[in-house]
C-alpha atoms as a PDB file:
ATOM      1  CA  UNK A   1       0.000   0.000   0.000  1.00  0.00           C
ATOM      2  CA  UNK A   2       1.751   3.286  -1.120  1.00  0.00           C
ATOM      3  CA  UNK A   3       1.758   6.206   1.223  1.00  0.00           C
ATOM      4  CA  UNK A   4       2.455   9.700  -0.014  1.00  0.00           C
ATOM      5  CA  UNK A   5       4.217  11.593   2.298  1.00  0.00           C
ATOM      6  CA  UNK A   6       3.790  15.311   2.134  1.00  0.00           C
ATOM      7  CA  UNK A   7       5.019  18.253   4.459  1.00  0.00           C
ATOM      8  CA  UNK A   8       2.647  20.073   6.467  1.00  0.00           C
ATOM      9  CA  UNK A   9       3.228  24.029   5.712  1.00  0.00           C
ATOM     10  CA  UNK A  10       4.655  26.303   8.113  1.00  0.00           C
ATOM     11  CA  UNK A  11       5.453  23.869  10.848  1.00  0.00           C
ATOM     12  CA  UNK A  12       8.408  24.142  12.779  1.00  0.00           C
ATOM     13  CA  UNK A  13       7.540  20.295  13.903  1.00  0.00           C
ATOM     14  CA  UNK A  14       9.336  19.095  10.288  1.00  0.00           C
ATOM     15  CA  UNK A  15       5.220  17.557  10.063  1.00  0.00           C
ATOM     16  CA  UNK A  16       5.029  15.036   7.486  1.00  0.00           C
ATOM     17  CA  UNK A  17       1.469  13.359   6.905  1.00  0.00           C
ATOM     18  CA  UNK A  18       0.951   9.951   5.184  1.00  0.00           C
ATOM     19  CA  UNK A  19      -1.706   9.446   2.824  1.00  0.00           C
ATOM     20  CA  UNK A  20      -3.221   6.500   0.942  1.00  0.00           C
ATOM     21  CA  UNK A  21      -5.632   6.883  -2.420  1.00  0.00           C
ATOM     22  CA  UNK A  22      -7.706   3.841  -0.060  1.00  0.00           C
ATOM     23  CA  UNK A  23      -7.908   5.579   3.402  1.00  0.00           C
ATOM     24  CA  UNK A  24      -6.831   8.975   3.192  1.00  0.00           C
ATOM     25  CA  UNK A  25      -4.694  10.034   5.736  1.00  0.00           C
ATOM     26  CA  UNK A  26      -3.200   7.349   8.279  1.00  0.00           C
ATOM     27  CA  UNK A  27      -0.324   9.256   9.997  1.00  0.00           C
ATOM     28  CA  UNK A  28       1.916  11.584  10.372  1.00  0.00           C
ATOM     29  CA  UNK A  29       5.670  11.974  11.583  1.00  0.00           C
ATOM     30  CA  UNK A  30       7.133  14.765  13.397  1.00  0.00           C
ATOM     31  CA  UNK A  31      10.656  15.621  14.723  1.00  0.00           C
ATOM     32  CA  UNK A  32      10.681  15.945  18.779  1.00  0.00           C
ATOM     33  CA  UNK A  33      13.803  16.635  19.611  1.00  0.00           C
ATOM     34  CA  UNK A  34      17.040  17.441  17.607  1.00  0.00           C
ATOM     35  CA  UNK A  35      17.403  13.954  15.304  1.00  0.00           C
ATOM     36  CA  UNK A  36      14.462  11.868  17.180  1.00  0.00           C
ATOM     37  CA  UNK A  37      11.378  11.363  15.688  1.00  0.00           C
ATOM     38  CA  UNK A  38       7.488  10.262  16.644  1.00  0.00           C
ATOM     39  CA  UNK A  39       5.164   8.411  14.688  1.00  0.00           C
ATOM     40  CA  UNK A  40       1.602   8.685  15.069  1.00  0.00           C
ATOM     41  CA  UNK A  41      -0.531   6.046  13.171  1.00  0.00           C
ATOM     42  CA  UNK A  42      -4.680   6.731  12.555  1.00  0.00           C
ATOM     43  CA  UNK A  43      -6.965   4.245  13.740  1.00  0.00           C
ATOM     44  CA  UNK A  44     -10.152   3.917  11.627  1.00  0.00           C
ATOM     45  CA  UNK A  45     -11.917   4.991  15.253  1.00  0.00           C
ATOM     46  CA  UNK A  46      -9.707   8.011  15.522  1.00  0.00           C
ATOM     47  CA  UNK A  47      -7.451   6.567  18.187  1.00  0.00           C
ATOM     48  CA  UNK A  48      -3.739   7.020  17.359  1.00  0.00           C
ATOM     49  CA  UNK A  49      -0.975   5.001  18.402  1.00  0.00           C
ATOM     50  CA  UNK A  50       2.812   7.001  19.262  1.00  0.00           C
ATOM     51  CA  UNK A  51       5.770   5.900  18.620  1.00  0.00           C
ATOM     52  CA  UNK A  52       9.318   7.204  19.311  1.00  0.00           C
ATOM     53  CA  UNK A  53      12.355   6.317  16.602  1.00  0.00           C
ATOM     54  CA  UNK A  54      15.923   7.865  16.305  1.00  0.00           C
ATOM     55  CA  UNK A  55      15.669   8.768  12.429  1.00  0.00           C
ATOM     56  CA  UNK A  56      12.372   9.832  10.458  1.00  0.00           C
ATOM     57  CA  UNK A  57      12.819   6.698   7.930  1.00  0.00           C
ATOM     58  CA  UNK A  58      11.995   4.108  10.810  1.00  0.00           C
ATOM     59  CA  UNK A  59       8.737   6.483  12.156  1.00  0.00           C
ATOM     60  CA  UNK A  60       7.410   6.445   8.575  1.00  0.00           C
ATOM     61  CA  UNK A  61       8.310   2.608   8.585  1.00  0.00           C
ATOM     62  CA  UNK A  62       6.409   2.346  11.801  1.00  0.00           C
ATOM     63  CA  UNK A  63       3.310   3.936   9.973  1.00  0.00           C
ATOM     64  CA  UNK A  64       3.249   1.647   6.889  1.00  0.00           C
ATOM     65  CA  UNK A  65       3.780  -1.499   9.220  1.00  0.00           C
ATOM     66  CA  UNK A  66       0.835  -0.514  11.419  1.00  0.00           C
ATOM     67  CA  UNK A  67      -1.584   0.058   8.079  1.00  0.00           C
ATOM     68  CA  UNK A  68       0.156  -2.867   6.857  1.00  0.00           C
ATOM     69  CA  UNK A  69      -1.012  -5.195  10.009  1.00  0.00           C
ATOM     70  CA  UNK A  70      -4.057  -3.492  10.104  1.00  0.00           C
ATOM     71  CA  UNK A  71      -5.104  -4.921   6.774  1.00  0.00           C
ATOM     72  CA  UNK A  72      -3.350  -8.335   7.502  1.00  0.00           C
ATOM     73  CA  UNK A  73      -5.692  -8.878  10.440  1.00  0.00           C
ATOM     74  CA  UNK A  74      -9.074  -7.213   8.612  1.00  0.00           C
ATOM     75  CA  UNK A  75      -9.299  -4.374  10.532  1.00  0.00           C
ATOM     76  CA  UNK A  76      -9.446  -2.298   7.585  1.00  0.00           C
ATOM     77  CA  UNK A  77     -10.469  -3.323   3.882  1.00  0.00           C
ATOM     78  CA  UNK A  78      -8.515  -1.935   0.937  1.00  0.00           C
END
């Protein structure tokens, strides 16, 4: 499932939300501190789900995984 990442505008956060053409958007990524990064992945009930990584590649992995499982375990249809 390909997610589009795209920067939010203006945020001093380095904001990054994930979007699929299935489920619009499922997460974002944002830098916390100097080089350490959170995840944040979208339940279909709203809830999210944070996650702390040391580079922004592994929090967007962290993202896709979640949607990933999410499918796996029917959750969510694509």
């Amino acid at each position: 499932m390909p997610i589009k990442w795209t920067k939010t505008q203006g945020c001093t956060l380095k904001t990054e939300v994930g979007t699929t053409k299935d489920f619009g958007d499922v997460g974002y990524v944002y830098e916390y501190e100097n080089g350490y990064w959170t995840s944040v992945y979208i339940y279909e009930d709203g809830t999210e789900s944070d996650n702390y990584f040391t580079s922004k590649g592994k929090a967007k992995e962290s993202v896709v995984e979640e949607l990933i499982s999410e499918i796996d375990n029917g959750r969510v249809v694509a």
